[in-house]
N, C-alpha and C. Protein backbone atom coordinates (compact mmCIF):
# COMPACT_ATOMS: atom_id res chain seq x y z
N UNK A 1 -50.12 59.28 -49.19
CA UNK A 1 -50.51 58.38 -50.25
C UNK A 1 -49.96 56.99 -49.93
N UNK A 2 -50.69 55.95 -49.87
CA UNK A 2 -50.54 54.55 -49.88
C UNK A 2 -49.31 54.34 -50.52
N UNK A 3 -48.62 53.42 -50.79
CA UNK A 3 -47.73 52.51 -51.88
C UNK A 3 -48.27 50.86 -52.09
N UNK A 4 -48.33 50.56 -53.06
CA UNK A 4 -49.07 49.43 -53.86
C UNK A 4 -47.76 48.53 -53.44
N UNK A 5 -48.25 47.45 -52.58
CA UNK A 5 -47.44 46.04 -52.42
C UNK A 5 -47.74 45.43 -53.67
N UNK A 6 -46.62 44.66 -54.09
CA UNK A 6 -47.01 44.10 -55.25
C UNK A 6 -46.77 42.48 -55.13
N UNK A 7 -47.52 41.51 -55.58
CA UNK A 7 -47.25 40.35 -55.00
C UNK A 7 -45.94 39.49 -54.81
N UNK A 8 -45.11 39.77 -55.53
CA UNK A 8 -44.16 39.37 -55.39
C UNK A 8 -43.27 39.59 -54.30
N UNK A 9 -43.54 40.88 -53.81
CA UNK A 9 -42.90 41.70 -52.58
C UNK A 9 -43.16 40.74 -51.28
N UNK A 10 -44.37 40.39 -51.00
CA UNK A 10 -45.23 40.24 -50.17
C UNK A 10 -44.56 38.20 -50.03
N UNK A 11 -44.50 37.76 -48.77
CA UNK A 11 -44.22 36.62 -48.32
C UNK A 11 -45.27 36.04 -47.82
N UNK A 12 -45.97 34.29 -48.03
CA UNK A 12 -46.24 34.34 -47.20
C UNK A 12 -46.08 32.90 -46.73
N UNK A 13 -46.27 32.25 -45.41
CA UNK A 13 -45.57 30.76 -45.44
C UNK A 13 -46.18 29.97 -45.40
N UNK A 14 -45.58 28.72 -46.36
CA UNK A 14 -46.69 27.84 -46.47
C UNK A 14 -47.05 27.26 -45.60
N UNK A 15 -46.28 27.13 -44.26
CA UNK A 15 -46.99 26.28 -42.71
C UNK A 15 -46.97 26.56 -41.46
N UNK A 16 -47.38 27.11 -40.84
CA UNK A 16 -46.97 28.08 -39.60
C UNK A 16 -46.40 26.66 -38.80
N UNK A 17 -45.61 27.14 -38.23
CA UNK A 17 -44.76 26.23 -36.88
C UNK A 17 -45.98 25.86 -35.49
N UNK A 18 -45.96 25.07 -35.09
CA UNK A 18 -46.92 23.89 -34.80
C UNK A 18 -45.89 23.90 -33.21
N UNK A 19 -46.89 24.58 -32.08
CA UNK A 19 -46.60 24.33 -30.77
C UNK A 19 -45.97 22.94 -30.68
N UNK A 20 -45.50 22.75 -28.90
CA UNK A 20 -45.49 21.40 -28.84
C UNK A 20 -46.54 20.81 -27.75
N UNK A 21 -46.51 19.35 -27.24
CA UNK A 21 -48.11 18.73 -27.13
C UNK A 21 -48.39 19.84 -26.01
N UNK A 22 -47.58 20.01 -25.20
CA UNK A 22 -47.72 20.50 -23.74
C UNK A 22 -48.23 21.68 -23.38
N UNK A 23 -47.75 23.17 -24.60
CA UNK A 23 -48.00 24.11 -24.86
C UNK A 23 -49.48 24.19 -25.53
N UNK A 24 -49.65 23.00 -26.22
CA UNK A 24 -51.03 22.92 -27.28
C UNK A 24 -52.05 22.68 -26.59
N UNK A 25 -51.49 21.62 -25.43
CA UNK A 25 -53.15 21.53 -24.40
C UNK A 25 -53.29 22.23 -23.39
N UNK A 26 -52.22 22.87 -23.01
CA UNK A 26 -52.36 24.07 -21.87
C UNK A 26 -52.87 25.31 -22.79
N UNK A 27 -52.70 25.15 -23.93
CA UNK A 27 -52.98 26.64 -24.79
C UNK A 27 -51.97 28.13 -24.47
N UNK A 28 -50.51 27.80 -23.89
CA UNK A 28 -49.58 28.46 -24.03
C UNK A 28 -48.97 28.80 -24.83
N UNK A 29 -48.45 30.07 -25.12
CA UNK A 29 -47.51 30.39 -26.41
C UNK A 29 -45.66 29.92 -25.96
N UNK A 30 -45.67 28.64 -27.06
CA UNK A 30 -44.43 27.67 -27.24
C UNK A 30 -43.50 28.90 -28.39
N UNK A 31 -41.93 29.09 -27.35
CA UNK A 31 -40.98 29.71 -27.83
C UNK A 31 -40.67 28.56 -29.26
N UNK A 32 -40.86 27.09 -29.24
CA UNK A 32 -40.07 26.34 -30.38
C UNK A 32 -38.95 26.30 -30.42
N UNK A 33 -38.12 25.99 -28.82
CA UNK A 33 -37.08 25.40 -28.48
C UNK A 33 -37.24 24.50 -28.49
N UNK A 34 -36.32 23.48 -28.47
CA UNK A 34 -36.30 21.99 -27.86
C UNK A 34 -34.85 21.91 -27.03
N UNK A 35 -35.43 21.60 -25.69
CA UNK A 35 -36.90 21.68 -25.00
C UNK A 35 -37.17 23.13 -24.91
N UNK A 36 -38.87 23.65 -25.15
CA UNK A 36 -39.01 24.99 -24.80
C UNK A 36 -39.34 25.35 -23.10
N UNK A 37 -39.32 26.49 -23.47
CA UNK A 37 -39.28 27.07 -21.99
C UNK A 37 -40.35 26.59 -21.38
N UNK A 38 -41.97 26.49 -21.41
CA UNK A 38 -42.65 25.72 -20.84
C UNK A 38 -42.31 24.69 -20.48
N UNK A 39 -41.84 23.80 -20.85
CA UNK A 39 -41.55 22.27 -20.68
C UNK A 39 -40.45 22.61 -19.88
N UNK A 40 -39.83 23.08 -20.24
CA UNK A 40 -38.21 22.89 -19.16
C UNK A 40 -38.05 23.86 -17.81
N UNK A 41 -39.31 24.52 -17.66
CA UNK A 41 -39.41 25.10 -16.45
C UNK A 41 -40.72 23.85 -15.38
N UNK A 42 -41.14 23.35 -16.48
CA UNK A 42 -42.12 22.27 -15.87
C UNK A 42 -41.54 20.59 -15.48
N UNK A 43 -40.39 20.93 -16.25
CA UNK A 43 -39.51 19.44 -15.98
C UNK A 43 -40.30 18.58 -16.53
N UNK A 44 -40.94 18.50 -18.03
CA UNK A 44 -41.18 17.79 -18.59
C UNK A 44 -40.94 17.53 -19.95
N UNK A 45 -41.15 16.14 -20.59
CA UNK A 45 -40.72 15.87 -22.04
C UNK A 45 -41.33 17.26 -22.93
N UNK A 46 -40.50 17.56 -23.97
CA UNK A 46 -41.07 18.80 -25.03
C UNK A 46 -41.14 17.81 -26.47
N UNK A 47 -42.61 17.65 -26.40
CA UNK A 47 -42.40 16.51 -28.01
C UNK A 47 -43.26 17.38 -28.68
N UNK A 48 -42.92 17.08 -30.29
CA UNK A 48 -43.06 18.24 -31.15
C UNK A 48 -44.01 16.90 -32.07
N UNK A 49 -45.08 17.13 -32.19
CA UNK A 49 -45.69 15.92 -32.91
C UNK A 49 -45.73 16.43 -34.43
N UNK A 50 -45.40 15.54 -35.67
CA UNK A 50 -45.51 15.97 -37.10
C UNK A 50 -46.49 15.72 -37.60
N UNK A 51 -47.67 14.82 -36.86
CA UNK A 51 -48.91 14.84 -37.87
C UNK A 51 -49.63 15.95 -37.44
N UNK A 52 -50.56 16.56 -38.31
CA UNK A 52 -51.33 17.16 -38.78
C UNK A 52 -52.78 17.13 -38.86
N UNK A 53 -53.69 17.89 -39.14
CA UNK A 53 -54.87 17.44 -39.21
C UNK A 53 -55.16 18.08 -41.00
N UNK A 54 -55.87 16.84 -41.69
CA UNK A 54 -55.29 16.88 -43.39
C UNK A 54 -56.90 18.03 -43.52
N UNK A 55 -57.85 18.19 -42.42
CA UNK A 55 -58.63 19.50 -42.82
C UNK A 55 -59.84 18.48 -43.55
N UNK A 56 -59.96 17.57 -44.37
CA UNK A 56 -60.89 16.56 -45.12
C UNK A 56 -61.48 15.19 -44.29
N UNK A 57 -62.53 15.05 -44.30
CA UNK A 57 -63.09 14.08 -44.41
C UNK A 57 -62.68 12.85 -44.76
N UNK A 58 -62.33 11.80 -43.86
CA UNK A 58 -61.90 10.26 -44.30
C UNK A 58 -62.64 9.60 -45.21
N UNK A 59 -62.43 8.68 -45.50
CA UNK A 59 -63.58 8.12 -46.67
C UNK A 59 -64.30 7.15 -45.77
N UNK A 60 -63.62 6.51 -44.88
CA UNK A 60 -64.03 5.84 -43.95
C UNK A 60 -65.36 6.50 -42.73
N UNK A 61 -65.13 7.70 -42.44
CA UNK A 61 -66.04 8.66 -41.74
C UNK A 61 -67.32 8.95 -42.90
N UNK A 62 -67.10 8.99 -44.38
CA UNK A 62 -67.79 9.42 -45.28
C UNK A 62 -68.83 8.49 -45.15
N UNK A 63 -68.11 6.61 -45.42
CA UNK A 63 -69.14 5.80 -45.22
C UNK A 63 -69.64 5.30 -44.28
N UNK A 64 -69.58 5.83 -42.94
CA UNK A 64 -70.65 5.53 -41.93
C UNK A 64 -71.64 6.13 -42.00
N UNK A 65 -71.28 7.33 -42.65
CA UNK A 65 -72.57 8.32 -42.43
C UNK A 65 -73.43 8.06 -43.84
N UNK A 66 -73.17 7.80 -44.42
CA UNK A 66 -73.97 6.68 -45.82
C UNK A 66 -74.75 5.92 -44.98
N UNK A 67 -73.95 4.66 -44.47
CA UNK A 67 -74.80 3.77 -43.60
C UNK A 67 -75.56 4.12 -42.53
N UNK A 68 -75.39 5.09 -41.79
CA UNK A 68 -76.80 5.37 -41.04
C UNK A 68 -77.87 6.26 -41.32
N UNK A 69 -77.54 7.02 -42.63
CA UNK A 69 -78.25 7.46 -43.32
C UNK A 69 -79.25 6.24 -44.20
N UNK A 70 -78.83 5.25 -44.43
CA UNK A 70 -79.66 4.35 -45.25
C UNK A 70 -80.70 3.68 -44.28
């Protein structure tokens, strides 16, 4: 018989941890050392970038496409 998780039990996080650049464009899995093991077996900088991608549409991108639509 199953057992019922109940939500409270259950975790989940609000932001998963974010490779760094080097790991992200090689598409390697980054340990999230600084420096991680990719980088420091490659003898290179390990930079951990904090922006984001906000997932929405700029308003600025919104109105070009207005204007070449008109």
């Amino acid at each position: 018989m199953k057992r019922a998780v109940s939500s409270s039990s259950r975790q989940v996080p609000s932001q998963q941890p974010v490779s760094c650049s080097l790991c992200r464009t090689r598409k390697l899995k980054c340990d999230r050392n600084q420096p991680c093991f990719n980088c420091s077996s490659r003898q290179m900088d390990c930079v951990y970038s904090n922006n984001r991608r906000n997932g929405g549409s700029s308003t600025s991108t919104t109105e070009d496409c207005d204007r070449f639509l008109s």
